[in-house]
C-alpha atoms as a PDB file:
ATOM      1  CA  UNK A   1     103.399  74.215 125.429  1.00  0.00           C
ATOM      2  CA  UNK A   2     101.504  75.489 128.356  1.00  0.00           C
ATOM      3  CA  UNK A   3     104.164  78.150 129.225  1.00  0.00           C
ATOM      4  CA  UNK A   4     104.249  78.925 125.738  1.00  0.00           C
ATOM      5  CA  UNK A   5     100.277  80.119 125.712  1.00  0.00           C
ATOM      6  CA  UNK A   6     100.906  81.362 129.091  1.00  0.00           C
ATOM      7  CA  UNK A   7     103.010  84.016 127.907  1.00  0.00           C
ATOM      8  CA  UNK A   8     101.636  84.489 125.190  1.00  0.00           C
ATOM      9  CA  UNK A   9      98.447  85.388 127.128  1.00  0.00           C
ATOM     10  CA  UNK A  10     100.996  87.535 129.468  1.00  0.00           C
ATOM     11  CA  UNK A  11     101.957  89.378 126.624  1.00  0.00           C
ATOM     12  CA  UNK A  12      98.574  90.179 125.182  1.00  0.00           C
ATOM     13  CA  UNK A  13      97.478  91.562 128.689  1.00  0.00           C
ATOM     14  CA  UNK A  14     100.088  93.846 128.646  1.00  0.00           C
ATOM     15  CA  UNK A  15      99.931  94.990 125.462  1.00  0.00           C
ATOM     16  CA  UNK A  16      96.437  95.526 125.924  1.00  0.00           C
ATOM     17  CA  UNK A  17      96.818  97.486 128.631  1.00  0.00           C
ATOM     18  CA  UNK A  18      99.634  99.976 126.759  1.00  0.00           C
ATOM     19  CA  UNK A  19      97.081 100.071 124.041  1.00  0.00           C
ATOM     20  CA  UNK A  20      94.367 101.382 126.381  1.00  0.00           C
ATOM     21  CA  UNK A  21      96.778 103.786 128.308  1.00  0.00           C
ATOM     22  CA  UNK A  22      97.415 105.348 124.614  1.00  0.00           C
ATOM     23  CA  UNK A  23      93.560 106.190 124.112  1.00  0.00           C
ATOM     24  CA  UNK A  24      92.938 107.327 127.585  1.00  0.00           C
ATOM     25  CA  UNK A  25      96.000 109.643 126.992  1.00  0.00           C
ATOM     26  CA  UNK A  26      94.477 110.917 123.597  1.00  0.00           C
ATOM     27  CA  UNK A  27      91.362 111.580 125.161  1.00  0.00           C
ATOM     28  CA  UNK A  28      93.200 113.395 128.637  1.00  0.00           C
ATOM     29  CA  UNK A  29      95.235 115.612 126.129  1.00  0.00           C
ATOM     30  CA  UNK A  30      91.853 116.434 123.383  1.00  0.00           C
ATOM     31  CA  UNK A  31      89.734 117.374 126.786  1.00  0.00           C
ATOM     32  CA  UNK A  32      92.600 119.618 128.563  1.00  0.00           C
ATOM     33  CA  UNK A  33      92.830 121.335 125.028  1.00  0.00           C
ATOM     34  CA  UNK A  34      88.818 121.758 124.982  1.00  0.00           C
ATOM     35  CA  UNK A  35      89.282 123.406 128.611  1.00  0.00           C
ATOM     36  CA  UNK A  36      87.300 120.290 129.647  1.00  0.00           C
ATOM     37  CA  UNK A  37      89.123 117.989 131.422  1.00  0.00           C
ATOM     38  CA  UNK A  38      87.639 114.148 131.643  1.00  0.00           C
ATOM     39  CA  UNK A  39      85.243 115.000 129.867  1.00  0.00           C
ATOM     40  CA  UNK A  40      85.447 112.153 127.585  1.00  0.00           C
ATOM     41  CA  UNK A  41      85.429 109.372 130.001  1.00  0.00           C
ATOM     42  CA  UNK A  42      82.767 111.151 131.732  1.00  0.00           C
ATOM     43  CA  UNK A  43      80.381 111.127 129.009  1.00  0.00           C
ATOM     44  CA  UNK A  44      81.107 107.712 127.833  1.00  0.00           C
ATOM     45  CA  UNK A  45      80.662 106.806 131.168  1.00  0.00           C
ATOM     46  CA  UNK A  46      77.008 108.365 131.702  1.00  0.00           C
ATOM     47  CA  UNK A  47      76.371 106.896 128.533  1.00  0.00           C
ATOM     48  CA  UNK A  48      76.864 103.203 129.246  1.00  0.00           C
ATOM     49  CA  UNK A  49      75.395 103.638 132.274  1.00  0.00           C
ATOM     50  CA  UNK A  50      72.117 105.208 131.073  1.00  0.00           C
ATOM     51  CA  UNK A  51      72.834 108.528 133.611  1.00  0.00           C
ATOM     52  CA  UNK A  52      72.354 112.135 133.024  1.00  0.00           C
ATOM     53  CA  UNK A  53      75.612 113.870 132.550  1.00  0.00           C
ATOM     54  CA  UNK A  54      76.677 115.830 135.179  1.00  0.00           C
ATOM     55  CA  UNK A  55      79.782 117.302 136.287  1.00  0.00           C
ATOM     56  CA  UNK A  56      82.565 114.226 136.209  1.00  0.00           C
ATOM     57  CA  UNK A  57      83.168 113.092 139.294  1.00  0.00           C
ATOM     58  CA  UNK A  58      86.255 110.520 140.477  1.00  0.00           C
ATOM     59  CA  UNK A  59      83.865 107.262 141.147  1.00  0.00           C
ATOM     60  CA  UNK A  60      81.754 107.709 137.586  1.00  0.00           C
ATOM     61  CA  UNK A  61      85.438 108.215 136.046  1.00  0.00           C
ATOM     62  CA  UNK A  62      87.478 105.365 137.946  1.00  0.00           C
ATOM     63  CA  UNK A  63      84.204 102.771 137.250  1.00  0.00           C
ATOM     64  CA  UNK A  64      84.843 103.506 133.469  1.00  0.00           C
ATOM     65  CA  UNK A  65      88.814 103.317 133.724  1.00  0.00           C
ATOM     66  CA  UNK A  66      88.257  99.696 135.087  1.00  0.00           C
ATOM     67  CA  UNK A  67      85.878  98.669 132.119  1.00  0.00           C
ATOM     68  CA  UNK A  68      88.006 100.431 129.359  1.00  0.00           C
ATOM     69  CA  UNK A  69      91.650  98.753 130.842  1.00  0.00           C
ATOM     70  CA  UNK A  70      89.717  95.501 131.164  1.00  0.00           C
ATOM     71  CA  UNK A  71      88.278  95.236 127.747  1.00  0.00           C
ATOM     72  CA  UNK A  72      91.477  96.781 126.084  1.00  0.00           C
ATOM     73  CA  UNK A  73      93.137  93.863 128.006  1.00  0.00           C
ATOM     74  CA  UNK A  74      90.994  91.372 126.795  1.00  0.00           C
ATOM     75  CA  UNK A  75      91.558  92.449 122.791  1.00  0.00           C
ATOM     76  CA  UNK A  76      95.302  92.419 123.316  1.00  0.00           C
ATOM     77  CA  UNK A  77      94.787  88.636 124.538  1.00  0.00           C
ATOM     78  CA  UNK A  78      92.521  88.172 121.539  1.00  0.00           C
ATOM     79  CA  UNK A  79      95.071  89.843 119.128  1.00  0.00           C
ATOM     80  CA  UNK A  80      98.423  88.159 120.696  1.00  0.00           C
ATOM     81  CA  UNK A  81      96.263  84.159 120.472  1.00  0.00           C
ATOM     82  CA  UNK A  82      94.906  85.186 116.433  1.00  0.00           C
ATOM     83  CA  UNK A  83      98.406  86.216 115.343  1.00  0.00           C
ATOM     84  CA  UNK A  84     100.105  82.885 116.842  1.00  0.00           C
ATOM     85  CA  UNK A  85      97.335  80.857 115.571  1.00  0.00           C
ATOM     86  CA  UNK A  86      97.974  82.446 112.080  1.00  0.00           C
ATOM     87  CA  UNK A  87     101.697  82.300 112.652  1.00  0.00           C
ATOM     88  CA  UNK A  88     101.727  86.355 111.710  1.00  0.00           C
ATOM     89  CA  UNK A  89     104.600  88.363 112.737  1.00  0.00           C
ATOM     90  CA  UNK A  90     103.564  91.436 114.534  1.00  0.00           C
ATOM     91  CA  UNK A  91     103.299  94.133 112.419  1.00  0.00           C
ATOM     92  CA  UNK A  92     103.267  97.919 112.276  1.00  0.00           C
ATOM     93  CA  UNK A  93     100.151  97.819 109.145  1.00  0.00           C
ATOM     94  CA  UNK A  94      98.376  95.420 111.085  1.00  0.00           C
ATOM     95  CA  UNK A  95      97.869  98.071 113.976  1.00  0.00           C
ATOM     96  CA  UNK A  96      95.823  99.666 111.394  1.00  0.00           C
ATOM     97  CA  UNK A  97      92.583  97.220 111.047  1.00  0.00           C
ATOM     98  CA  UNK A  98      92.907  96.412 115.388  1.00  0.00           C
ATOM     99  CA  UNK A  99      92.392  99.846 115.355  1.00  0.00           C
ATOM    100  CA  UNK A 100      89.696 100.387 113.105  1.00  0.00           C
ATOM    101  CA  UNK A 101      87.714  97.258 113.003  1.00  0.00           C
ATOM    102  CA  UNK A 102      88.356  95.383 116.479  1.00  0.00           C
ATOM    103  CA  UNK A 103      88.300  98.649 118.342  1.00  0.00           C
ATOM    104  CA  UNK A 104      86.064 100.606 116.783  1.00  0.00           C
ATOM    105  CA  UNK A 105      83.590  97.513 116.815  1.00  0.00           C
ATOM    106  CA  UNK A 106      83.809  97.295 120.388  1.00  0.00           C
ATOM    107  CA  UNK A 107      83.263 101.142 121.048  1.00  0.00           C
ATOM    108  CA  UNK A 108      80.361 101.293 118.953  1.00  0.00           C
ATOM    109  CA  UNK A 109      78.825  98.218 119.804  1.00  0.00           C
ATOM    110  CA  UNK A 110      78.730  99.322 122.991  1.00  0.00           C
ATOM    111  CA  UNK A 111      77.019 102.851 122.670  1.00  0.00           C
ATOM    112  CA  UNK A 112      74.219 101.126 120.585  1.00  0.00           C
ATOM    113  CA  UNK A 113      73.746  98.236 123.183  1.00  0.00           C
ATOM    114  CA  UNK A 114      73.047 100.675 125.731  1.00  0.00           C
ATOM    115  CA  UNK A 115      70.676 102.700 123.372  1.00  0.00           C
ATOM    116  CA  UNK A 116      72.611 105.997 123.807  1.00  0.00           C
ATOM    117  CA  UNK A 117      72.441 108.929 121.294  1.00  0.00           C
ATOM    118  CA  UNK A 118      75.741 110.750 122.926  1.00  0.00           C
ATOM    119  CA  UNK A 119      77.634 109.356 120.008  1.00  0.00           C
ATOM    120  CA  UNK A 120      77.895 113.069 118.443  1.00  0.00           C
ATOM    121  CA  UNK A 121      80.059 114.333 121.792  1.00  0.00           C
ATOM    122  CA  UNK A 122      82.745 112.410 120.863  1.00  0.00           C
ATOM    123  CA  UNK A 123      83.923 113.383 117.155  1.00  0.00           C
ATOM    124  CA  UNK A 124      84.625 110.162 115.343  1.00  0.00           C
ATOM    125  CA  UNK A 125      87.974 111.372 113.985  1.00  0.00           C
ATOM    126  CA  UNK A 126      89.491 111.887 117.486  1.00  0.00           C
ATOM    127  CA  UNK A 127      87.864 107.736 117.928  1.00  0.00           C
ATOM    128  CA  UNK A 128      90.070 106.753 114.708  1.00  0.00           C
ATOM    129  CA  UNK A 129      92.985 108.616 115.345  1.00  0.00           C
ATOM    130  CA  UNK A 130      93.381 107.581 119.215  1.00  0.00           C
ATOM    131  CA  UNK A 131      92.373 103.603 118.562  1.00  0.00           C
ATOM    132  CA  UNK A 132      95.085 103.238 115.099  1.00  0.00           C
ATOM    133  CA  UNK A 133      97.490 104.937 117.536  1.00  0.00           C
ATOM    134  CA  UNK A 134      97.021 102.137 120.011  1.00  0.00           C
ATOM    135  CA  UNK A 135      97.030  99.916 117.348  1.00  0.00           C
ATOM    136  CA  UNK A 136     100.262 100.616 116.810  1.00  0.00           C
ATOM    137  CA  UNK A 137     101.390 100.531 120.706  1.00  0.00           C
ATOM    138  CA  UNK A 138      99.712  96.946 120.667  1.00  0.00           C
ATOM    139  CA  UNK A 139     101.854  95.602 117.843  1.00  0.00           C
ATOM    140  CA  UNK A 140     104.772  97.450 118.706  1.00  0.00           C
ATOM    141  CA  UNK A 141     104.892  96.072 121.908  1.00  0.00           C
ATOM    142  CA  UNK A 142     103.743  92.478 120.731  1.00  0.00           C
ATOM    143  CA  UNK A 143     106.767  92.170 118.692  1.00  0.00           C
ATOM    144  CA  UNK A 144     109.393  93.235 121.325  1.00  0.00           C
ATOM    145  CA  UNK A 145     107.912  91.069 123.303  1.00  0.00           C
ATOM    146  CA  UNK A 146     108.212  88.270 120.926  1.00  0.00           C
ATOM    147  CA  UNK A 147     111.708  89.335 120.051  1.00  0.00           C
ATOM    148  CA  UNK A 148     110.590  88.955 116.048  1.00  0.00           C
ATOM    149  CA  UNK A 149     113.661  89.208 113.992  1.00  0.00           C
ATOM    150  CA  UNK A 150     112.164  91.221 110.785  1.00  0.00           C
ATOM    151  CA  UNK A 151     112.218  95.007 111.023  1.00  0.00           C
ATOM    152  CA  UNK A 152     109.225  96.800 112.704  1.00  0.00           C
ATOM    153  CA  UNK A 153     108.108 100.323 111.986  1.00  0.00           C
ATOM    154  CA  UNK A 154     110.018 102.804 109.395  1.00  0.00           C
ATOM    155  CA  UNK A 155     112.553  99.973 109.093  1.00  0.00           C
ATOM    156  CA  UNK A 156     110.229  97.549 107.632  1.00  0.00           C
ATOM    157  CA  UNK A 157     109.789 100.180 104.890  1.00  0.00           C
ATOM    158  CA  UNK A 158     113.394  99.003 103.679  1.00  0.00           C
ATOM    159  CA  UNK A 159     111.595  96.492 101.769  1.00  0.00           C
ATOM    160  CA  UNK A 160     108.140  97.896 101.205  1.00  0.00           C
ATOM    161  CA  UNK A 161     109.135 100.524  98.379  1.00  0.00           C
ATOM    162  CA  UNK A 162     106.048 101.101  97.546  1.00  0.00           C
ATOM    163  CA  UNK A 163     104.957 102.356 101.223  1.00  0.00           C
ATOM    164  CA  UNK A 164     108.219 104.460 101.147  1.00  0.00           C
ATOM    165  CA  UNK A 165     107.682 106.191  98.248  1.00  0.00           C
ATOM    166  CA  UNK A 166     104.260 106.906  99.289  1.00  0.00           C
ATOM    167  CA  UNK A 167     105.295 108.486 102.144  1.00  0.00           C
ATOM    168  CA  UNK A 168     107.405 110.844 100.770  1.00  0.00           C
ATOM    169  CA  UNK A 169     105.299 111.747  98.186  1.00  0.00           C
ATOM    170  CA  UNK A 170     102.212 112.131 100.499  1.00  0.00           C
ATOM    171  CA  UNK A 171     104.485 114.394 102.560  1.00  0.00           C
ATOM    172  CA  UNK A 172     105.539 116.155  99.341  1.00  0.00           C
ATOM    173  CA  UNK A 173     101.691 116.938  98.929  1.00  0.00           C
ATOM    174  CA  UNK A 174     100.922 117.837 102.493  1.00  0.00           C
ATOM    175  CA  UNK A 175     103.962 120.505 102.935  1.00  0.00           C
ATOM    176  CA  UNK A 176     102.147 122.219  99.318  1.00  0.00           C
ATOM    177  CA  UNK A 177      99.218 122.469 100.327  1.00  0.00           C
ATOM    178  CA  UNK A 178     100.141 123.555 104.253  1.00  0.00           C
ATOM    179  CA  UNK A 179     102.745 126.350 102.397  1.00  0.00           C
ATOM    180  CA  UNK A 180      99.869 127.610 100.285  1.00  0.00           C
ATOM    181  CA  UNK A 181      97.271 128.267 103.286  1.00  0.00           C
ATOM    182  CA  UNK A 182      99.801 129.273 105.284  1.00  0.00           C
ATOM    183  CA  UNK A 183     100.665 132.079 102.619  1.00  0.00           C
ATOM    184  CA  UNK A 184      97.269 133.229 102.314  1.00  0.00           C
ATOM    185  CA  UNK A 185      96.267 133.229 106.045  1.00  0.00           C
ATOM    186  CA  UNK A 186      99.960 135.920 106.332  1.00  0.00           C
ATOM    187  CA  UNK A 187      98.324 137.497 103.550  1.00  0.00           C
ATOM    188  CA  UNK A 188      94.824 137.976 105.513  1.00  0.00           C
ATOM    189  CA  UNK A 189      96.965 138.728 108.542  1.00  0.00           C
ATOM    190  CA  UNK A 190      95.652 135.698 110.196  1.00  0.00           C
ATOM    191  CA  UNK A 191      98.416 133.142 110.694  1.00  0.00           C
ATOM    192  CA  UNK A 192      97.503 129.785 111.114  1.00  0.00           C
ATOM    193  CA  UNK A 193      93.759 130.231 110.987  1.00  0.00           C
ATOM    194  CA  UNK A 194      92.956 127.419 108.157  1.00  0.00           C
ATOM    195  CA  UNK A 195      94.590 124.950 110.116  1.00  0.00           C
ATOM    196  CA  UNK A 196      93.052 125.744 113.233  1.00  0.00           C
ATOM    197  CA  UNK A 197      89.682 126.050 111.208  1.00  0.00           C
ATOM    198  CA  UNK A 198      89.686 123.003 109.960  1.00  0.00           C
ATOM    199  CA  UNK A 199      91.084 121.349 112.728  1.00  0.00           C
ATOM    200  CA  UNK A 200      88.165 123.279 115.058  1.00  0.00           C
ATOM    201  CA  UNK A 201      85.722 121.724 112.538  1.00  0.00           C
ATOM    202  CA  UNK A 202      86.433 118.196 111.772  1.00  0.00           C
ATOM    203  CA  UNK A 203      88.076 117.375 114.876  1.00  0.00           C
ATOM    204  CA  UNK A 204      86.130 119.283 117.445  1.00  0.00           C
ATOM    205  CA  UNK A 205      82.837 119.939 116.256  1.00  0.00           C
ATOM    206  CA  UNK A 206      83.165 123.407 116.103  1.00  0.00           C
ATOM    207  CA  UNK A 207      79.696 125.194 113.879  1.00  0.00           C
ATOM    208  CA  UNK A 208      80.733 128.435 113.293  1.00  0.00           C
ATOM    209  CA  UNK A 209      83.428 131.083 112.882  1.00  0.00           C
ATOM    210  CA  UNK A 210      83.558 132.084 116.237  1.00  0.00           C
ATOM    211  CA  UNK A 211      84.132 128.706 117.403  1.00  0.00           C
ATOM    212  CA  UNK A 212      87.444 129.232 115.855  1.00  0.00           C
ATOM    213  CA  UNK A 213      90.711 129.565 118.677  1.00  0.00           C
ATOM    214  CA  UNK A 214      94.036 129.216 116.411  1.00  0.00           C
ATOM    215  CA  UNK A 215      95.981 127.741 118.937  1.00  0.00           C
ATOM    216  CA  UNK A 216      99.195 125.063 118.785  1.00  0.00           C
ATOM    217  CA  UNK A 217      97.247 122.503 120.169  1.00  0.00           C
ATOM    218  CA  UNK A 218      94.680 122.565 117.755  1.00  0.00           C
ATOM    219  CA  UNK A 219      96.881 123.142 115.261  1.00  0.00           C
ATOM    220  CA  UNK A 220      98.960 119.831 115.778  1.00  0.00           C
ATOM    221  CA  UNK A 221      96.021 117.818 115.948  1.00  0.00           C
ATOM    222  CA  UNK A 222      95.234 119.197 112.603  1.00  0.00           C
ATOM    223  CA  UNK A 223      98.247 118.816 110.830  1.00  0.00           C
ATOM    224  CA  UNK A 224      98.776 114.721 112.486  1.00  0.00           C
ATOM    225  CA  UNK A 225      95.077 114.296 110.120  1.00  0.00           C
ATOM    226  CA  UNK A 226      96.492 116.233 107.780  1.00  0.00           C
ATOM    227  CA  UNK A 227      99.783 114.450 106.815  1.00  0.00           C
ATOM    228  CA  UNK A 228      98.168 111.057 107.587  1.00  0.00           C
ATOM    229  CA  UNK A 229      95.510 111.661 104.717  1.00  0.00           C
ATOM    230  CA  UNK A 230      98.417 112.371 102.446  1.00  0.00           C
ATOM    231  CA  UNK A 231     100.165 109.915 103.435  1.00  0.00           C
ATOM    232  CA  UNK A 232      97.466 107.586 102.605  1.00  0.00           C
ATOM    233  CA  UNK A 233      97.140 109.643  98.992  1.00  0.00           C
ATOM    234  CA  UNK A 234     100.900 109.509  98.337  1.00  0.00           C
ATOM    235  CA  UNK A 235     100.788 105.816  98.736  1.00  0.00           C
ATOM    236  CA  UNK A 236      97.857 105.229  95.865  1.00  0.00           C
ATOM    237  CA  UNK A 237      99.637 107.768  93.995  1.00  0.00           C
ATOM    238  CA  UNK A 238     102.468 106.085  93.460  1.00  0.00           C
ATOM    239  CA  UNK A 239     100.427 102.223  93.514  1.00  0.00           C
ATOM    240  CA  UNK A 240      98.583 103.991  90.139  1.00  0.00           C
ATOM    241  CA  UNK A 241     102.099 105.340  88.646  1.00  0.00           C
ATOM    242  CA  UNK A 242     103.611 101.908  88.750  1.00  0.00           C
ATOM    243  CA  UNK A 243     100.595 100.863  87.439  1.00  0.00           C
ATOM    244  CA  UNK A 244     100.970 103.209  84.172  1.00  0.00           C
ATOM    245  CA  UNK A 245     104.172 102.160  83.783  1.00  0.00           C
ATOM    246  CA  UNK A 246     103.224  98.322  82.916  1.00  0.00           C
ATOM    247  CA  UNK A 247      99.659  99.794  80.632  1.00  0.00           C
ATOM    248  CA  UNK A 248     100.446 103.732  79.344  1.00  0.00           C
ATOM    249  CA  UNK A 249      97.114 103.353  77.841  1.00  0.00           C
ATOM    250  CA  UNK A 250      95.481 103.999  81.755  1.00  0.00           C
ATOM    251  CA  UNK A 251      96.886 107.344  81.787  1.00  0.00           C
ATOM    252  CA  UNK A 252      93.541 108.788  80.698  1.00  0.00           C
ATOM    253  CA  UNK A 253      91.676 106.705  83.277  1.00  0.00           C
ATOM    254  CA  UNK A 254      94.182 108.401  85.715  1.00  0.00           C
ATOM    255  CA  UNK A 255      93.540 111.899  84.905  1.00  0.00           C
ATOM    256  CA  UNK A 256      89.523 110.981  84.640  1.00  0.00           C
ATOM    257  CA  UNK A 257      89.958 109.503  88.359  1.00  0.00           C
ATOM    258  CA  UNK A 258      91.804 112.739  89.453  1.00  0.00           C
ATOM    259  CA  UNK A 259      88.894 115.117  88.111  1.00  0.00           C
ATOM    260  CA  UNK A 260      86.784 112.852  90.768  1.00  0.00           C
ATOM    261  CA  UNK A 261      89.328 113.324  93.300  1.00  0.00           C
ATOM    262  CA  UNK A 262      89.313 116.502  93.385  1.00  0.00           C
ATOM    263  CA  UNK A 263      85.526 117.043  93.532  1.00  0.00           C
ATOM    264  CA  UNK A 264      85.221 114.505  96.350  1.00  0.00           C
ATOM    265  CA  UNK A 265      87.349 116.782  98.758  1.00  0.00           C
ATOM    266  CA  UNK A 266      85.805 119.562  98.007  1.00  0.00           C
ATOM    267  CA  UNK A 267      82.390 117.863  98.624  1.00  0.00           C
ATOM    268  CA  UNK A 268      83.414 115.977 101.672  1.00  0.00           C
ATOM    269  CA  UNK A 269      85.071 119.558 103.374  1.00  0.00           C
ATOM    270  CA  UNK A 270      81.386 120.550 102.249  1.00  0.00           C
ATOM    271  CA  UNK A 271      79.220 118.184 104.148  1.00  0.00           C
ATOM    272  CA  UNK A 272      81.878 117.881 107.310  1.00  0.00           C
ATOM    273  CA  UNK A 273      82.016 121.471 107.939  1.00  0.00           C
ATOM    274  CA  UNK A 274      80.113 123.399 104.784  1.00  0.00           C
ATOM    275  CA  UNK A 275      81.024 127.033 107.033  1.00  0.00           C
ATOM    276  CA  UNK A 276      84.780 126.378 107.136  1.00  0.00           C
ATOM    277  CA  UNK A 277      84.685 125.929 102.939  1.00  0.00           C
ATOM    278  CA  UNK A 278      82.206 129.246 103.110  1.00  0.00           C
ATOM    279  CA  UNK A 279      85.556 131.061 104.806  1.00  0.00           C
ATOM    280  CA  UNK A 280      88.504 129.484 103.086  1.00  0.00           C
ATOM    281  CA  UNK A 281      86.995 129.299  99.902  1.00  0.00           C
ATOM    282  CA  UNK A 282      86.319 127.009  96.445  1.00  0.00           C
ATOM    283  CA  UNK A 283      88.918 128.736  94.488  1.00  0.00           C
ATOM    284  CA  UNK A 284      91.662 128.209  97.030  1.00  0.00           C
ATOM    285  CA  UNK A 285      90.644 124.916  98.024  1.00  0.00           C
ATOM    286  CA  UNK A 286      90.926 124.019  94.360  1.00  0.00           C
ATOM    287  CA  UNK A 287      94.179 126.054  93.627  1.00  0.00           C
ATOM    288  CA  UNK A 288      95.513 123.912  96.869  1.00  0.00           C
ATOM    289  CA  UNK A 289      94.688 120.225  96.051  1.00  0.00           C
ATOM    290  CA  UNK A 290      95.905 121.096  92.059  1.00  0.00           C
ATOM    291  CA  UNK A 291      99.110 121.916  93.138  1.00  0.00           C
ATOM    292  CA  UNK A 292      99.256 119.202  95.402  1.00  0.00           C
ATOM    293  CA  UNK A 293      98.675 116.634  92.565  1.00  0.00           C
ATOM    294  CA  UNK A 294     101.167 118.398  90.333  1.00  0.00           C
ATOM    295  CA  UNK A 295     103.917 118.369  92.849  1.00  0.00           C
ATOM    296  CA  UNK A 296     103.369 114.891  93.566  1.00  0.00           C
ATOM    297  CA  UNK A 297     103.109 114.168  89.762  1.00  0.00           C
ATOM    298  CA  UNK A 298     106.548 115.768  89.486  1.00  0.00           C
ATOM    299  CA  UNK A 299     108.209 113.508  92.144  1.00  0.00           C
ATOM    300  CA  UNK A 300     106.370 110.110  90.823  1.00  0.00           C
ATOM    301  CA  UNK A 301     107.868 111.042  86.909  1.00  0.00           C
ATOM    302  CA  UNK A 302     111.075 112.243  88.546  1.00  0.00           C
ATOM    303  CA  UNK A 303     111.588 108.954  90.661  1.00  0.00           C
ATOM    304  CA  UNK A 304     110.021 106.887  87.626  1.00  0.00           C
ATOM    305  CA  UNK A 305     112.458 106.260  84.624  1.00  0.00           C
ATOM    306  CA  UNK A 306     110.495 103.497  83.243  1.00  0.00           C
ATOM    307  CA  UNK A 307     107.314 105.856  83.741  1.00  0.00           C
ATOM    308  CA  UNK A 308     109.009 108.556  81.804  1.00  0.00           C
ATOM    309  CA  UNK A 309     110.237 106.276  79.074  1.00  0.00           C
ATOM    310  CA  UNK A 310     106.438 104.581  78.446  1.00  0.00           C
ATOM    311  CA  UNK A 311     104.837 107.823  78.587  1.00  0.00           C
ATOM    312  CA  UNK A 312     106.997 109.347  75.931  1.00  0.00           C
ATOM    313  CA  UNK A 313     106.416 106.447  73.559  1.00  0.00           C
ATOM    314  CA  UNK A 314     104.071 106.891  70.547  1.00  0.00           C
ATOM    315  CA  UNK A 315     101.164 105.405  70.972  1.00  0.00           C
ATOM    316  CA  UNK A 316     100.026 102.366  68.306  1.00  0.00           C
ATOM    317  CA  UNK A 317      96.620 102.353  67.262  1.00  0.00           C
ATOM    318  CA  UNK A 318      95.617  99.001  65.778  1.00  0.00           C
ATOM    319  CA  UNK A 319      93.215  98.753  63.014  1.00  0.00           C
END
């Protein structure tokens, strides 16, 4: 029994540890594209420690390595004990809330204990992004470790449909809309500048126009946000479609909800970065996220029979 929680423990520690080598990766790769390497770590660190940024040096940057491996370590050991307590095999969705809830508990918990305002340097996308990525490290490693015999990662989608489907038509939606800006920045004779735009904006704070560098870098960080969101769409799209297909009568609700949809991204492109809307513009925006939903419409009804056959029956008004 003792051996048992030993490793156990063992294996938490090093998964924590993996998990933590993931983020500081993130953070090395974001900063090197910025032209700022360490930056990151370097302002987290001043801002724990209550000091005036400077110019990173190797102590102020090694001190904050030790804290972030050590408390990294400490949440795999915390994750490894809860899932053997709740007899959970490790698994790739629950990378998702470590990341977002443990992690992002911990990060924020402790800017606010030590009564910084240097939240703003770090861009809370990159935060997300980098932390679910090490969620999935964590868990990855976790059930290797435990030598689990149910499927882990895209294999575990075998029996999740639903999550399969959603994938495919989230990517269905993501390539659309990526084509369609992609035509009209060869149009403008800018290639790859709405990518790069919006990736300059959401991801690294960028204000204006001129902040705007299309470069690959940028670019790929872009597009991982920008397939994940979809991803995340395709998924509910297909949840509501299955949905119709057991109460036709929701279809209206549907269409209603998409109106809403579609309003909501435009206003939350507005309020995230109201300049990059300003230069891509409503129209084409719009145009983009309505093709989107039709060509993700088509695949649902083409991989939907029963959908199909519901739809297409008259509807019975009862008096």
């Amino acid at each position: 029994m003792k051996q048992a929680v030993n490793e156990r423990i063992a294996h938490g520690l090093v998964a924590g540890v993996l998990a933590g080598l993931v983020v500081a990766l993130w953070f090395l790769v974001v900063d090197a594209l910025a032209g700022r390497p360490f930056h990151t770590p370097a302002v987290l660190a001043s801002a724990l420690s209550g000091q005036d940024l400077g110019t990173p040096s190797f102590r102020l940057i090694a001190a904050y390595t030790v804290v972030h491996f050590t408390v990294f370590a400490l949440l795999g050991v915390a994750v490894a004990v809860a899932i053997a307590a709740l007899r959970m095999p490790p698994r790739l969705l629950l990378g998702v809330p470590f990341g977002i809830v443990a992690q992002e508990l911990v990060f924020y918990a402790g800017l606010l204990l030590s009564g910084t305002n240097r939240v703003a340097v770090v861009p809370w996308p990159h935060v997300v992004a980098a932390n679910v990525l090490s969620g999935f490290v964590l868990m990855a490693y976790l059930h290797r470790a435990e030598r689990a015999q149910r499927p882990f990662g895209l294999g575990a989608l075998k029996g999740q449909p639903l999550l399969a489907q959603g994938l495919v038509t989230g990517l269905i939606g993501a390539g659309v809309v990526a084509l369609w800006f992609l035509m009209l920045d060869v149009a403008a004779g800018q290639p790859l500048r709405t990518p790069a735009a919006l990736g300059a904006a959401l991801l690294f704070g960028a204000s204006n126009v001129a902040a705007i560098q299309v470069n690959l870098g940028i670019v790929a960080a872009y597009t991982v946000v920008h397939v994940a969101a979809f991803a995340v769409a395709g998924t509910l799209f297909v949840a509501i479609g299955e949905q119709v297909e057991r109460t036709p009568a929701l279809i209206l609700l549907v269409g209603m909800g998409m109106i809403v949809l579609e309003a909501g991204a435009v206003a939350v492109l507005a309020l995230g970065a109201q300049w990059v809307l300003g230069t891509l513009g409503v129209w084409s925006v719009l145009v983009a996220n309505a093709l989107a939903v039709c060509a993700m419409a088509w695949y649902v009804w083409a991989t939907h029979p029963v959908l199909r056959r519901r739809l297409r029956e008259p509807v019975q008004v009862h008096v």
